[in-house]
Protein backbone atom coordinates (compact mmCIF):
# COMPACT_ATOMS: atom_id res chain seq x y z
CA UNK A 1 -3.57 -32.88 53.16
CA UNK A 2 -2.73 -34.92 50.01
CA UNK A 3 -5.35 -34.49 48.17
CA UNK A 4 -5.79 -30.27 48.68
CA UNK A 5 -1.66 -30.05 47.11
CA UNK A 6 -2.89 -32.06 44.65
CA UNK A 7 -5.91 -30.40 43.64
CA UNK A 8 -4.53 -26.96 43.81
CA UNK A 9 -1.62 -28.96 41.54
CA UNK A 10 -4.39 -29.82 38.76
CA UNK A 11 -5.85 -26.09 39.56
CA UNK A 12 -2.63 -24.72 38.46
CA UNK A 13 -1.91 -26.70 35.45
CA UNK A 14 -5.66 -26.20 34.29
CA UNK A 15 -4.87 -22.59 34.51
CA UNK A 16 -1.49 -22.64 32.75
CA UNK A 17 -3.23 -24.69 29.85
CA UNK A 18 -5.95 -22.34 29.29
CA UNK A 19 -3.42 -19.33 29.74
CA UNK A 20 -1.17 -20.93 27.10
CA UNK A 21 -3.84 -21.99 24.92
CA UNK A 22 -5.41 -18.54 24.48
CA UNK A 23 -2.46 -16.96 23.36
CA UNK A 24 -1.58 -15.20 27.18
CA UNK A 25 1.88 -17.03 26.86
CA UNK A 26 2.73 -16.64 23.49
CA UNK A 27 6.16 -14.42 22.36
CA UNK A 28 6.90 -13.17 19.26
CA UNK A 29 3.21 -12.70 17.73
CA UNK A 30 3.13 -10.54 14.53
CA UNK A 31 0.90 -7.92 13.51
CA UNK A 32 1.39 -5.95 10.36
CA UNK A 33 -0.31 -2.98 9.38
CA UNK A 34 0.45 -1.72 5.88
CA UNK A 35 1.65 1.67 5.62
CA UNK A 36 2.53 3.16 2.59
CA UNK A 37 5.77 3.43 1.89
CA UNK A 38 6.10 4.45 -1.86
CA UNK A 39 4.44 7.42 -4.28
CA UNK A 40 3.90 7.02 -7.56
CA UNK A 41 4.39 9.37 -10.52
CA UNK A 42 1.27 10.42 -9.70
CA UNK A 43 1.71 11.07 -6.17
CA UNK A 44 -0.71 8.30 -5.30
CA UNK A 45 1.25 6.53 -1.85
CA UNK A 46 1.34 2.34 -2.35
CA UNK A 47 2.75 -0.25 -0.69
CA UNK A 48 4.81 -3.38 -1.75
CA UNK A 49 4.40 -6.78 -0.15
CA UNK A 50 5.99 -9.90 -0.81
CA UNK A 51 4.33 -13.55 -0.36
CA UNK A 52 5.41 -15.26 2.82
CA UNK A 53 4.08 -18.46 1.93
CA UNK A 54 1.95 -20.40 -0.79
CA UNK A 55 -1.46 -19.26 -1.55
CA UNK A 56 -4.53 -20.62 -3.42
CA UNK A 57 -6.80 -17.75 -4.09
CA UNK A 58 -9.11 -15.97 -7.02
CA UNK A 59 -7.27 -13.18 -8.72
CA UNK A 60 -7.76 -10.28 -11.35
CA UNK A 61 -6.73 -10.44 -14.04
CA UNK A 62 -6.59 -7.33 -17.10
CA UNK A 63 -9.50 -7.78 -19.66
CA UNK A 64 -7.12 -5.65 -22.14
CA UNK A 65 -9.67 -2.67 -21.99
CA UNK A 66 -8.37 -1.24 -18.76
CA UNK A 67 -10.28 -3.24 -16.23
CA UNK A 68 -9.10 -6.30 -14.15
CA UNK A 69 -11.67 -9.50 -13.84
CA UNK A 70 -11.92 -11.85 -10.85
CA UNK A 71 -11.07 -15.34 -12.25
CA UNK A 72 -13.51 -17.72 -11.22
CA UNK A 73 -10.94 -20.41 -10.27
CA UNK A 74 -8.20 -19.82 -7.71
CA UNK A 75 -5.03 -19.90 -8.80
CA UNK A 76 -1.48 -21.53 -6.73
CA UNK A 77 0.59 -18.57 -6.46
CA UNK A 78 4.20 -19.53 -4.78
CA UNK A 79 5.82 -18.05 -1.90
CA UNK A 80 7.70 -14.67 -2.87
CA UNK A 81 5.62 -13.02 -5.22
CA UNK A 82 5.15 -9.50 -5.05
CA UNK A 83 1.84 -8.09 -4.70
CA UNK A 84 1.38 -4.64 -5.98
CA UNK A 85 -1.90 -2.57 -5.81
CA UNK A 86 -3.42 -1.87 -8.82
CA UNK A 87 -3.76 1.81 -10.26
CA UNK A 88 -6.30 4.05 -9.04
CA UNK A 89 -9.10 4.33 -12.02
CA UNK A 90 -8.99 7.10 -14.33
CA UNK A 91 -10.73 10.19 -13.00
CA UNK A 92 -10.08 9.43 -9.43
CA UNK A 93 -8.91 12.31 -7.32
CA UNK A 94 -6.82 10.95 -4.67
């Protein structure tokens, strides 16, 4: 009698652990989906988002003919920033 409480004990706390452990318990998650939120002069919709924490990643940069580069290095960009989608190229019809 012992032993089936406690193996229908371990049963249940294997099945709490694997419930919790895949996310089935969790509160609170976040998922964002950007919308945009903002028009241009241009009428061309964008959205604004700010950094929620530190990031090491590649980034463009301008090439001071219009275009942006990808930097072959990633740069440490600090919590906060703003990121801000480039303009659409010239000639595009959006």
């Amino acid at each position: 009698m012992q032993t089936l409480k406690r193996k229908q004990l371990n049963l249940l706390l294997l099945s709490l652990a694997i419930g919790l452990g895949s996310g089935c318990g969790t509160i609170g998650t976040t998922e964002v989906v950007l919308v945009p939120t903002t028009v241009d002069v241009d009428g061309v919709p964008y959205t604004i988002v700010r950094l929620g924490e530190d990031i090491k990643a590649r980034v463009y940069v301008e090439d001071g003919a219009g275009g942006f580069l990808l930097s072959v290095n990633r740069v440490f960009i600090s919590a906060g920033w703003l990121l801000i989608p480039p303009p659409p190229p010239k000639g595009d019809d959006r």
